[in-house]
Protein backbone atom coordinates (compact mmCIF):
# COMPACT_ATOMS: atom_id res chain seq x y z
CA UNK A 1 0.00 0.00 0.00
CA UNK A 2 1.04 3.59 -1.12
CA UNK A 3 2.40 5.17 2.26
CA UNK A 4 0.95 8.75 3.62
CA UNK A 5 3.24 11.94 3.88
CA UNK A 6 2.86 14.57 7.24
CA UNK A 7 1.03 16.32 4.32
CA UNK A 8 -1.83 14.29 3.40
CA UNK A 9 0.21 13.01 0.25
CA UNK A 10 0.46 9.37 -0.59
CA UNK A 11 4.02 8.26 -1.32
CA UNK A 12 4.78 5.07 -3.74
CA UNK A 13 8.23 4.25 -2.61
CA UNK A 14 8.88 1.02 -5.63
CA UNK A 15 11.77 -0.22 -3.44
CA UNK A 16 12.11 -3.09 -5.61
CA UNK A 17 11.78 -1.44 -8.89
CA UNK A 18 14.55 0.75 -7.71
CA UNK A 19 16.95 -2.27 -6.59
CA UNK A 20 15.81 -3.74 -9.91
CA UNK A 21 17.42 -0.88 -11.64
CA UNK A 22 20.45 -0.57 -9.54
CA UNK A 23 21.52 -3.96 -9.93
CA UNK A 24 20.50 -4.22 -13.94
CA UNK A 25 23.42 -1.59 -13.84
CA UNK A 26 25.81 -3.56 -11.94
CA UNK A 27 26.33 -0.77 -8.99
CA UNK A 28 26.45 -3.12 -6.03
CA UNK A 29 29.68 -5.13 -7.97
CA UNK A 30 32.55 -5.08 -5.90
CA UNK A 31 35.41 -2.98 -6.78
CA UNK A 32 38.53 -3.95 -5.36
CA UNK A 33 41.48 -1.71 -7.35
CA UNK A 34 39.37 1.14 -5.89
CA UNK A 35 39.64 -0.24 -2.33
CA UNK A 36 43.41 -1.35 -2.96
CA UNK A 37 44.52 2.40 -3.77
CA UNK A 38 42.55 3.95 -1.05
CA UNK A 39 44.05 1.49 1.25
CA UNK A 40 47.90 2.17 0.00
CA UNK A 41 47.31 5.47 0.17
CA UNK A 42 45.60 5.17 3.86
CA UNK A 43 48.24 3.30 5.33
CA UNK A 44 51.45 4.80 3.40
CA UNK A 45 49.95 8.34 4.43
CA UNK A 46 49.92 6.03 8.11
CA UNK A 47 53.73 4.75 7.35
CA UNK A 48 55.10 7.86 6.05
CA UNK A 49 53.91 10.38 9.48
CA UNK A 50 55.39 7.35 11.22
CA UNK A 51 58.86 8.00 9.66
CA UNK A 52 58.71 11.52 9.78
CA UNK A 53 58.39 11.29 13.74
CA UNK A 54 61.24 9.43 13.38
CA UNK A 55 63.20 12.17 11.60
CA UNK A 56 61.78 14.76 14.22
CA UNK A 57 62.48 13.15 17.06
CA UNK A 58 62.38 15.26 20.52
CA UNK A 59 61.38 17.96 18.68
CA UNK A 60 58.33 20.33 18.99
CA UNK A 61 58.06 20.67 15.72
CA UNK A 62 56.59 17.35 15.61
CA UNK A 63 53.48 18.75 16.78
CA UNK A 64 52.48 20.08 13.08
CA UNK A 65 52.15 16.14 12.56
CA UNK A 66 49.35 15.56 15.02
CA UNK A 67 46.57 17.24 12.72
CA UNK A 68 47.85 14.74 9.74
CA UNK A 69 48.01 12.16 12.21
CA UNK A 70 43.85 12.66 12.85
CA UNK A 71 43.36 12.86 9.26
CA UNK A 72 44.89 9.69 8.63
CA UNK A 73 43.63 7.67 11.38
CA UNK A 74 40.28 9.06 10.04
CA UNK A 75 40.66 7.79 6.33
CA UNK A 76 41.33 4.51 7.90
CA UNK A 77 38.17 4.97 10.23
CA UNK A 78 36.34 5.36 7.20
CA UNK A 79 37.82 2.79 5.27
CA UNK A 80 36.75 -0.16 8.10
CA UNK A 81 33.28 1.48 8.11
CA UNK A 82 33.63 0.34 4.09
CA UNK A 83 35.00 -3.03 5.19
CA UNK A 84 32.10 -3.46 7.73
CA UNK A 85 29.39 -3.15 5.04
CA UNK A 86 31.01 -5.57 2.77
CA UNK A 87 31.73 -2.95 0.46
CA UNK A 88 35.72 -4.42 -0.04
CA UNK A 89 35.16 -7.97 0.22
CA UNK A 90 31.94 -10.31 0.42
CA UNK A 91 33.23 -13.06 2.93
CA UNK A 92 32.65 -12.99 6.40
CA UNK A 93 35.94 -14.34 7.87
CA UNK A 94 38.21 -11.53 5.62
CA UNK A 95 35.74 -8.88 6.32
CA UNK A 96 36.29 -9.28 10.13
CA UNK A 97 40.17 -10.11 9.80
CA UNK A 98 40.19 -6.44 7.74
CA UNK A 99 37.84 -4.86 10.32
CA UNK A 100 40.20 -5.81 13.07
CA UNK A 101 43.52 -5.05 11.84
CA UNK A 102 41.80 -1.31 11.09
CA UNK A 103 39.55 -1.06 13.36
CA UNK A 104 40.94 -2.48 16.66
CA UNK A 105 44.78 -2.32 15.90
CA UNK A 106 45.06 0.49 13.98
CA UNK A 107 42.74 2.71 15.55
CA UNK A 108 41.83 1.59 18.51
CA UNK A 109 39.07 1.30 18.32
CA UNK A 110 36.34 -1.86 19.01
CA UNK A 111 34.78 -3.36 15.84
CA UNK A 112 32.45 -5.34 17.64
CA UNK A 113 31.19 -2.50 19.18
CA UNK A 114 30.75 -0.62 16.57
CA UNK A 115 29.43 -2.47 14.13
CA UNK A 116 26.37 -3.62 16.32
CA UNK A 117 26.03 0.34 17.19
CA UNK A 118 25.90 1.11 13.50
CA UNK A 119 23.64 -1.99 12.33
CA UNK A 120 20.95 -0.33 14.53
CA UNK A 121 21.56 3.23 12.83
CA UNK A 122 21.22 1.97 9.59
CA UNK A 123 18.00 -0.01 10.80
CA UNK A 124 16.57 2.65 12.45
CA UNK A 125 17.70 5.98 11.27
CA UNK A 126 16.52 8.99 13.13
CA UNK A 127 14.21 6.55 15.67
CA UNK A 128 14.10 7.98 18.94
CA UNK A 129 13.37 4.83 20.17
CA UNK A 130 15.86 2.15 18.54
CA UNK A 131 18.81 4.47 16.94
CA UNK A 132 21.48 4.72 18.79
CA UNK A 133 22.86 7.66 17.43
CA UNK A 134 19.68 10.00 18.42
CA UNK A 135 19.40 8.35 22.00
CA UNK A 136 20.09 10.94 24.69
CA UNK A 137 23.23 11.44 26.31
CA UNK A 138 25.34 14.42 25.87
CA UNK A 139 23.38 15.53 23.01
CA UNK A 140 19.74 15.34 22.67
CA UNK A 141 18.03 15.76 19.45
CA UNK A 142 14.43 16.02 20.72
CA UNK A 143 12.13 18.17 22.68
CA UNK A 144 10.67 15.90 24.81
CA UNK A 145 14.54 14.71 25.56
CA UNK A 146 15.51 18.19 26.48
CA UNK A 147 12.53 18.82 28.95
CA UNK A 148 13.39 15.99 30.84
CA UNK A 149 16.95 17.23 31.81
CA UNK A 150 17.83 19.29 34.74
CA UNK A 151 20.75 20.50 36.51
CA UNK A 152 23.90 20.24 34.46
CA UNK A 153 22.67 17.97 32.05
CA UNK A 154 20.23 20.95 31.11
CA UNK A 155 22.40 23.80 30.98
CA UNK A 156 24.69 21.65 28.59
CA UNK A 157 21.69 20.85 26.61
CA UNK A 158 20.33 24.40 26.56
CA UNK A 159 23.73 25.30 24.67
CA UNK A 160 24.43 22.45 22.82
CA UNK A 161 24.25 23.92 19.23
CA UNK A 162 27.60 26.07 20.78
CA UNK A 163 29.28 23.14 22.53
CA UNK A 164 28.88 20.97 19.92
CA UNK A 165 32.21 21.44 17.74
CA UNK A 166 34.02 22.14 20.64
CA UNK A 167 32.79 18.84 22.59
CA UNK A 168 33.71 16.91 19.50
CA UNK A 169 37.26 17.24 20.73
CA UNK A 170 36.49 14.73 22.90
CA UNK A 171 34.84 12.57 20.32
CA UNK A 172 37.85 10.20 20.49
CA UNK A 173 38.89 9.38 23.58
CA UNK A 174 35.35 8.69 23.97
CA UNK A 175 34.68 6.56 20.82
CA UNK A 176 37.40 4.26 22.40
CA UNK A 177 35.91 4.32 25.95
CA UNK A 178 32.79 3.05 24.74
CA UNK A 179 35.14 0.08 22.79
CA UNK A 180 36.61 -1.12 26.01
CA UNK A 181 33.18 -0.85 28.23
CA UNK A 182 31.34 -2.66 25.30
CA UNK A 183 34.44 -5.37 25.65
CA UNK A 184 33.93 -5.93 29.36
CA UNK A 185 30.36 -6.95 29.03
CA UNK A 186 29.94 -10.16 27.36
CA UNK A 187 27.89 -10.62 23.80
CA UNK A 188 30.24 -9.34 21.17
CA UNK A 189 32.43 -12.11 19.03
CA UNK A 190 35.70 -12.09 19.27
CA UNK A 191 35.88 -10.64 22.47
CA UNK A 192 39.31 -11.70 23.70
CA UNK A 193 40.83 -10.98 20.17
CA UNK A 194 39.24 -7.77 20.00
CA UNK A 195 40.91 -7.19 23.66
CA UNK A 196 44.23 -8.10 22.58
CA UNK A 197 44.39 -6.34 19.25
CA UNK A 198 43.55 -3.01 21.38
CA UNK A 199 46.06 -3.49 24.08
CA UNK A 200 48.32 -4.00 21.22
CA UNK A 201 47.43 -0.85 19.47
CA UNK A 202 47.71 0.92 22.72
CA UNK A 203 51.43 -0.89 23.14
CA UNK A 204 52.46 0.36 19.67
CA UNK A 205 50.79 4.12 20.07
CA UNK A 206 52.75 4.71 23.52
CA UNK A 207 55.44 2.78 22.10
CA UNK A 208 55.96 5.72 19.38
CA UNK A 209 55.35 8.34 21.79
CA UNK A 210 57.67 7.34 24.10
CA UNK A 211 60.29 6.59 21.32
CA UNK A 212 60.18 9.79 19.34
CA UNK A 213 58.86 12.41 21.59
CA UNK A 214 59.02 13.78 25.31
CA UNK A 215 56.99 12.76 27.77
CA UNK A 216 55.08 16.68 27.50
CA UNK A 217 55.43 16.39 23.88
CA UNK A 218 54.11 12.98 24.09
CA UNK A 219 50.75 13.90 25.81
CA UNK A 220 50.11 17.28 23.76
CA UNK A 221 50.71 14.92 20.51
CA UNK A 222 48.05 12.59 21.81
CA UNK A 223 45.86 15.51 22.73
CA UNK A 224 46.14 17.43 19.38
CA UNK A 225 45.78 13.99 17.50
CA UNK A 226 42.90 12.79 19.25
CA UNK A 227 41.06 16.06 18.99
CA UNK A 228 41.43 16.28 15.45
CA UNK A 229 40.29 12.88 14.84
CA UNK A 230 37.21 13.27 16.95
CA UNK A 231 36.62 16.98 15.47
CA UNK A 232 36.58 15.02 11.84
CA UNK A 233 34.55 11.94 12.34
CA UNK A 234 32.03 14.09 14.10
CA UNK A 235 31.98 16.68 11.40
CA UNK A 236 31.72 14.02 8.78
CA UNK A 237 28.61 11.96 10.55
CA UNK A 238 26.77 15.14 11.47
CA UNK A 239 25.90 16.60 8.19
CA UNK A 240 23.77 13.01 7.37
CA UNK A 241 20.90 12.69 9.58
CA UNK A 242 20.85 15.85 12.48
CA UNK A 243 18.24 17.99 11.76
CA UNK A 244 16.36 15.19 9.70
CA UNK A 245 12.64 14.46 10.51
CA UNK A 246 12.07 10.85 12.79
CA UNK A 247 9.81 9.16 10.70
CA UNK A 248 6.54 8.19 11.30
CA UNK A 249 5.04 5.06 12.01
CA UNK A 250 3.95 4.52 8.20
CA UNK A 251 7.38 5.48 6.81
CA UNK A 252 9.34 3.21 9.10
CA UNK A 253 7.42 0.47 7.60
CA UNK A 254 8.62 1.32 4.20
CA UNK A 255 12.55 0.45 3.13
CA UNK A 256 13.06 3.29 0.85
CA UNK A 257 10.68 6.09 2.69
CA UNK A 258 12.19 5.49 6.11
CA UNK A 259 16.08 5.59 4.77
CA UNK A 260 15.37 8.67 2.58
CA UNK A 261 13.24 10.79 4.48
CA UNK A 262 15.83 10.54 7.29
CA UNK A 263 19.10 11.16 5.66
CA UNK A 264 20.79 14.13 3.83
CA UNK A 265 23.34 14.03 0.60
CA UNK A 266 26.00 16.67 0.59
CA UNK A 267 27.15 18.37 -2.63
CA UNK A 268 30.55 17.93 -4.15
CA UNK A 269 32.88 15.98 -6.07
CA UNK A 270 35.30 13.55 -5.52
CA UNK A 271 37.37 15.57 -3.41
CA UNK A 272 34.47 15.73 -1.48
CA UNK A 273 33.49 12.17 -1.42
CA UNK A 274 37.31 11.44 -0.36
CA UNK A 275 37.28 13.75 2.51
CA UNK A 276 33.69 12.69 4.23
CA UNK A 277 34.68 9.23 3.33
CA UNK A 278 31.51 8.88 0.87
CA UNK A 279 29.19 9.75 3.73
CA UNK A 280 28.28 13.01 1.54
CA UNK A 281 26.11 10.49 -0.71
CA UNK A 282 24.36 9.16 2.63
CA UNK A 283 20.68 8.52 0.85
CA UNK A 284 22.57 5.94 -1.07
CA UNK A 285 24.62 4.83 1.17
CA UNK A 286 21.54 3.47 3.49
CA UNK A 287 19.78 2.29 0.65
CA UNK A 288 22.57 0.44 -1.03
CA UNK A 289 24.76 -0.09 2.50
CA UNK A 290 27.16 -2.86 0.33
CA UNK A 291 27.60 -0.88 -2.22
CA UNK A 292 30.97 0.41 -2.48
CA UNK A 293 31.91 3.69 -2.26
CA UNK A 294 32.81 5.24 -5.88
CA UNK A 295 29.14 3.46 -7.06
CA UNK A 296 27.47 5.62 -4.88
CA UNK A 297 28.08 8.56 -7.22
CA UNK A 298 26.82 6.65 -9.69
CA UNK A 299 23.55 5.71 -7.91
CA UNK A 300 22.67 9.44 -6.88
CA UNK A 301 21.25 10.20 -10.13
CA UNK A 302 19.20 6.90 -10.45
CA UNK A 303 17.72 7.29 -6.66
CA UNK A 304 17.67 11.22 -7.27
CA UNK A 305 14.80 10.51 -10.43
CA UNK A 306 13.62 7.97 -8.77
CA UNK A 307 12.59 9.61 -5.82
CA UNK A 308 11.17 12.91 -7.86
CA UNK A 309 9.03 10.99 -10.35
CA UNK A 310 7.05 9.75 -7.48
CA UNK A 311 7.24 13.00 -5.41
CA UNK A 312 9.38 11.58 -2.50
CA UNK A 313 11.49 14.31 -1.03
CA UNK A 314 15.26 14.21 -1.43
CA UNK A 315 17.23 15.85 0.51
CA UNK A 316 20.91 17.39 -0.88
CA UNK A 317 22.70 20.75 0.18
CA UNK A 318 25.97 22.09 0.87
CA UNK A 319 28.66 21.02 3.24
CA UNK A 320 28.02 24.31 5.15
CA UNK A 321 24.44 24.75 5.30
CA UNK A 322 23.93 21.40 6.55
CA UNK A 323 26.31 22.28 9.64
CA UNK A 324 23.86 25.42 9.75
CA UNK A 325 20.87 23.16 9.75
CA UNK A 326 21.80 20.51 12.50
CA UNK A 327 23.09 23.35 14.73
CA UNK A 328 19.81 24.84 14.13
CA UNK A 329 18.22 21.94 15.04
CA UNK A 330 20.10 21.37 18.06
CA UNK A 331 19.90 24.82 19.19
CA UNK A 332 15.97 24.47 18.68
CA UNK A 333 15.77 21.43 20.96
CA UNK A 334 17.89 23.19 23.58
CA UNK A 335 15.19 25.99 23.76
CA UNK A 336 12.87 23.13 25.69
CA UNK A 337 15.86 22.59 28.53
CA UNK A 338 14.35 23.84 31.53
CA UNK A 339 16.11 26.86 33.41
CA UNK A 340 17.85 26.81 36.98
CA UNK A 341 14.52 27.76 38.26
CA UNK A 342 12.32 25.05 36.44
CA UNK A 343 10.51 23.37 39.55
CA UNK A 344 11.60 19.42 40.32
CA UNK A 345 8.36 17.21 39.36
CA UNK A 346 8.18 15.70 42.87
CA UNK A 347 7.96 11.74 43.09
CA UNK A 348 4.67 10.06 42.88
CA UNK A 349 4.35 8.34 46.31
């Protein structure tokens, strides 16, 4: 059955006509001399700031490498979210062997974890109820979220849109925080290799600190690299879905209605599409998630009439204004945070 719009509109969404079409066109093929020059140049750009710490050893000036150092570890972030999807390989047993040399060793960071985090965005997108990424916690991307806070929690949440950059700093050390707590519960595979591989990435990262750099230069280095890496996944993920509608009961029911009306393209090219790590194209991206990256280009223009010719809205603006829209939107929400003189709702006895 068609699906209703908040406007009184009935949407045909054709899912399958659309998949139809995508695959007559061979989009969701694997492309593997893509994916084995973005890895070269991921890890050599890794390899060749580890040799220039080298050749700066004890020096300040090794600081200017910190930024570069976020950047890369970001490429390769993006890159295992790639892997994850099945977007490099099809098999299972590679997939997680490449997901834990990036993800865990490399970055630090706790595939498991993450992947079961993400599996429920992509489900779910925008659901205040089942995404993960729109439940409350530092953030909160609803009204009825904000109202609820007091105290600190509310004065945080009552100038979020203005903390928001600057608490991405943070971004990080937290992403890896939430690695190791996920670890010490049980229910994720691979939990004792996933364990090991971080303790050895946290082994070869002090390892190189302590090898090339003072102990203060040392910590600054991991502050500055950190921040930057946090500041960049953040500002990549954010332009996607903040800001975006929750959809309704009707359109969570439909495949293509409840992944489009919830996510946002960004415009560009493929510098573009290299720097946000082909999150720009994120309509197609959640309606294609295996598809690799450089078909996603391909599949905007396909979805894109596909979507008009039946009226569906699609969503596409500039790297900028969509930073202007979700700080909008955040700064909106904050408005319903309660003031240091909203009364306490007193306990029902």
């Amino acid at each position: 059955m068609p699906t209703p719009d908040p406007r009184g509109a009935e949407l045909r969404s054709d899912y399958g006509e659309l998949v139809r079409e995508i695959r007559r066109r061979g989009l969701l093929h694997p492309r593997p001399a893509f994916y084995l020059c973005l890895s070269a140049l991921a890890l050599g750009a890794l390899a060749t700031l580890v040799l220039l710490l080298f050749g700066l050893r004890d020096s300040w000036w090794a600081l200017l490498l910190a930024p570069a150092f976020g950047v890369a570890s970001a490429q390769i972030a993006f890159l295992s979210h790639d892997a994850a999807h099945r977007q490099v390989v099809r098999g299972r047993r590679l997939t997680t062997a490449i997901c834990l040399t990036l993800g865990n060793l490399l970055n630090g960071l706790s595939y498991g974890w993450w992947v079961a985090k993400h599996d429920a965005h992509h489900a779910h997108p925008n659901d205040l109820d089942s995404d993960p990424d729109v439940t409350p916690g530092v953030f909160v991307f609803d009204t009825d979220q904000a109202g609820d806070r007091r105290g600190g929690p509310a004065w945080m949440t009552r100038h979020q849109a203005a903390l928001f950059f600057p608490l991405l700093t943070l971004e990080g050390f937290n992403l890896r925080a939430e690695g190791v707590r996920a670890l010490l519960r049980p229910g994720i595979a691979h939990r004792w290799a996933e364990g090991l591989l971080l303790l050895g990435h946290l082994a070869l990262y002090l390892a190189l600190m302590v090898s090339t750099l003072t102990w203060l230069q040392g910590i600054a280095f991991v502050i500055v690299h950190q921040a930057v890496l946090g500041v960049y996944l953040g500002s990549s993920f954010a332009p996607s879905h903040k800001g975006m509608p929750a959809p309704t009961a009707e359109e969570a029911h439909d495949p293509l209605l409840r992944q489009v009306l919830c996510s946002r393209n960004i415009r560009g090219g493929p510098l573009v599409d290299l720097a946000l790590g082909g999150l720009n194209l994120q309509i197609e991206h959640h309606l294609f998630p295996s598809m690799p990256r450089p078909n996603l280009r391909l599949a905007r223009p396909v979805v894109r009439q596909h979507c008009q010719e039946r009226g569906i809205p699609y969503a596409e603006t500039t790297l900028l204004a969509s930073y202007r829209l979700a700080l909008g939107h955040l700064h909106q929400v904050g408005l319903a945070a309660p003031g240091p003189s909203a009364p306490r709702e007193k306990a029902t006895p």
